[in-house]
C-alpha atoms as a PDB file:
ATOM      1  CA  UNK A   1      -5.722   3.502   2.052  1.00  0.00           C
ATOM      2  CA  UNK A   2      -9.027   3.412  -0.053  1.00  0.00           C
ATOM      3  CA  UNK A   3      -8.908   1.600  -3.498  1.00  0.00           C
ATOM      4  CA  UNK A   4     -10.366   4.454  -4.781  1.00  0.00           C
ATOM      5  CA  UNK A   5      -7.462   6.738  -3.835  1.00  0.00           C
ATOM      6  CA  UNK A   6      -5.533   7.049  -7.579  1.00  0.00           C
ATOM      7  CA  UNK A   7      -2.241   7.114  -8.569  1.00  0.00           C
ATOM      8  CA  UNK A   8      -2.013  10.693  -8.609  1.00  0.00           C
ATOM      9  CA  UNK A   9      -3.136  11.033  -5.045  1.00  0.00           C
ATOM     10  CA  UNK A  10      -0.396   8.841  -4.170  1.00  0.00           C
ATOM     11  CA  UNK A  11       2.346  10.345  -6.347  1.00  0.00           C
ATOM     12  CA  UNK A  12       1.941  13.340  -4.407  1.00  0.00           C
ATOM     13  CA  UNK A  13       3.096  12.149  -1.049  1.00  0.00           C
ATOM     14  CA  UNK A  14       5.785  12.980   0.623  1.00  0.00           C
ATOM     15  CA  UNK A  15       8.184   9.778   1.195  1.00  0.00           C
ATOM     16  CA  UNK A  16       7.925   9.995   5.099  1.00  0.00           C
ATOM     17  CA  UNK A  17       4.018   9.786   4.086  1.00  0.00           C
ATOM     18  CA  UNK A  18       4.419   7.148   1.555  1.00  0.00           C
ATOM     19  CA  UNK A  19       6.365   4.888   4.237  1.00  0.00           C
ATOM     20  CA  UNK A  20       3.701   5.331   6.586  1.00  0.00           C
ATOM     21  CA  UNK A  21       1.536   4.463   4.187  1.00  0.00           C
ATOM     22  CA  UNK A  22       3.028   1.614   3.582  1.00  0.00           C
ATOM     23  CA  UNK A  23       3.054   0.713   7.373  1.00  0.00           C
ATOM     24  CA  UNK A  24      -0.768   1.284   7.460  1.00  0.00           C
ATOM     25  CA  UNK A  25      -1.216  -1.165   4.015  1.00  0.00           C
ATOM     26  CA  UNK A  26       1.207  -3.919   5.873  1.00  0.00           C
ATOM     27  CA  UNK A  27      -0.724  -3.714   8.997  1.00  0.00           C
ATOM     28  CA  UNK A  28      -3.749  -4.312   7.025  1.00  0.00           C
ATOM     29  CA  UNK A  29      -2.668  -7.175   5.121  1.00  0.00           C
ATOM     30  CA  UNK A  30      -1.163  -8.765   8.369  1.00  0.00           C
ATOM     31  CA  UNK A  31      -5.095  -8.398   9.950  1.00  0.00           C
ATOM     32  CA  UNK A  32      -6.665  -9.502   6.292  1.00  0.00           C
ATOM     33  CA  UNK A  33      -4.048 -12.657   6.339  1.00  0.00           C
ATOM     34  CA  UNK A  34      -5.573 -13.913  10.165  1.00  0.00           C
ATOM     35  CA  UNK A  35      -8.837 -13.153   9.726  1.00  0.00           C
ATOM     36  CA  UNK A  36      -8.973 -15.444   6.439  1.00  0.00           C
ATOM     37  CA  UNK A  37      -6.555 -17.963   8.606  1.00  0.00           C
ATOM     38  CA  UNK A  38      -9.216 -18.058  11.323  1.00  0.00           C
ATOM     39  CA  UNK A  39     -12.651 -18.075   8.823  1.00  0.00           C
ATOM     40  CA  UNK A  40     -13.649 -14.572   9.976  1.00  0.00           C
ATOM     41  CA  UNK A  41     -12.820 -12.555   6.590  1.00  0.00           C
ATOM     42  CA  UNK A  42     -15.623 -11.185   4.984  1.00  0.00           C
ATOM     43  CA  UNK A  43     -14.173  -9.565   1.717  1.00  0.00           C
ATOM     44  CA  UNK A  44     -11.922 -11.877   0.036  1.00  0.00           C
ATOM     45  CA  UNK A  45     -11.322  -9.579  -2.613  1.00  0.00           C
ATOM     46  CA  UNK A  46      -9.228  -6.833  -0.128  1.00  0.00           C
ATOM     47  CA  UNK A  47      -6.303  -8.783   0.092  1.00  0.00           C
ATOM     48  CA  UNK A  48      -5.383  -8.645  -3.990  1.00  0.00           C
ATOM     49  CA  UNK A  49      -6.608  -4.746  -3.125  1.00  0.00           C
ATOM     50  CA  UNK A  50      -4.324  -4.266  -0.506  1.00  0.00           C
ATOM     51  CA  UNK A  51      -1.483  -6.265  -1.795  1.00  0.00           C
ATOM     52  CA  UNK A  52      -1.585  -4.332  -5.128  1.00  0.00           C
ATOM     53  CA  UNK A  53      -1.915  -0.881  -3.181  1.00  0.00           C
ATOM     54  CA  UNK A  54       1.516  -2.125  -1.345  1.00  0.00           C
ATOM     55  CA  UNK A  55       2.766  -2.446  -5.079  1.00  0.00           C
ATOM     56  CA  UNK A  56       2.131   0.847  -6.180  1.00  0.00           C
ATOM     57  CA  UNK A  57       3.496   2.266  -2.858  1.00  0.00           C
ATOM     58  CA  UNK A  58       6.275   0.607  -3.343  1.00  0.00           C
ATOM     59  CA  UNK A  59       6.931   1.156  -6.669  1.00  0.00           C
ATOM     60  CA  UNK A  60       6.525   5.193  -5.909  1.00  0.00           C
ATOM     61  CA  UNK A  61       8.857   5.186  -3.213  1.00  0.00           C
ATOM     62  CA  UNK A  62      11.644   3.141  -5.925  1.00  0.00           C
ATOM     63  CA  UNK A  63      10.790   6.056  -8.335  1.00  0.00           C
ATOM     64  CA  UNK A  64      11.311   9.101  -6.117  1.00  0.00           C
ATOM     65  CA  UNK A  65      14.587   7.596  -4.807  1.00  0.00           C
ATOM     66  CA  UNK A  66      15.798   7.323  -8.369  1.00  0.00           C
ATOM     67  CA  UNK A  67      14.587  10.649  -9.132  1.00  0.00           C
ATOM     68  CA  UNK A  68      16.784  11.753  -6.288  1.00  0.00           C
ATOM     69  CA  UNK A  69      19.465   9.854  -6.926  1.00  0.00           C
ATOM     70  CA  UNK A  70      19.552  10.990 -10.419  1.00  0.00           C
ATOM     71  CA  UNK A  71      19.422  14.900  -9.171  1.00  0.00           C
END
């Protein structure tokens, strides 16, 4: 995911899409994590990115399940 997608792109995901998107975000993190563990990261800055994109997914997903929940 791009930091520049918003909140609203993300709110309207399916939640099959948002859980793949949260695959893709912890597959990134896991690369982000070894390349700073073996001195080859670049961008220091995508891992708080990344980590806070998982956040929002995450927090999303929580919200439509309690909106379904609650229907």
């Amino acid at each position: 995911m791009k930091t520049t997608q918003r909140h609203s792109d993300l709110k309207a995901l399916s939640p099959d899409q948002l859980a793949d998107e949260l695959l893709n975000l912890k597959k990134e993190q896991f690369n982000l994590r070894f390349q700073g563990a073996t001195g080859q990261l670049e961008n220091v800055a995508r891992i708080r990115e990344v980590r806070r994109d998982i956040a929002r997914v995450r927090t999303l997903q929580r919200q439509k399940t309690l909106a379904a929940a609650k229907a």
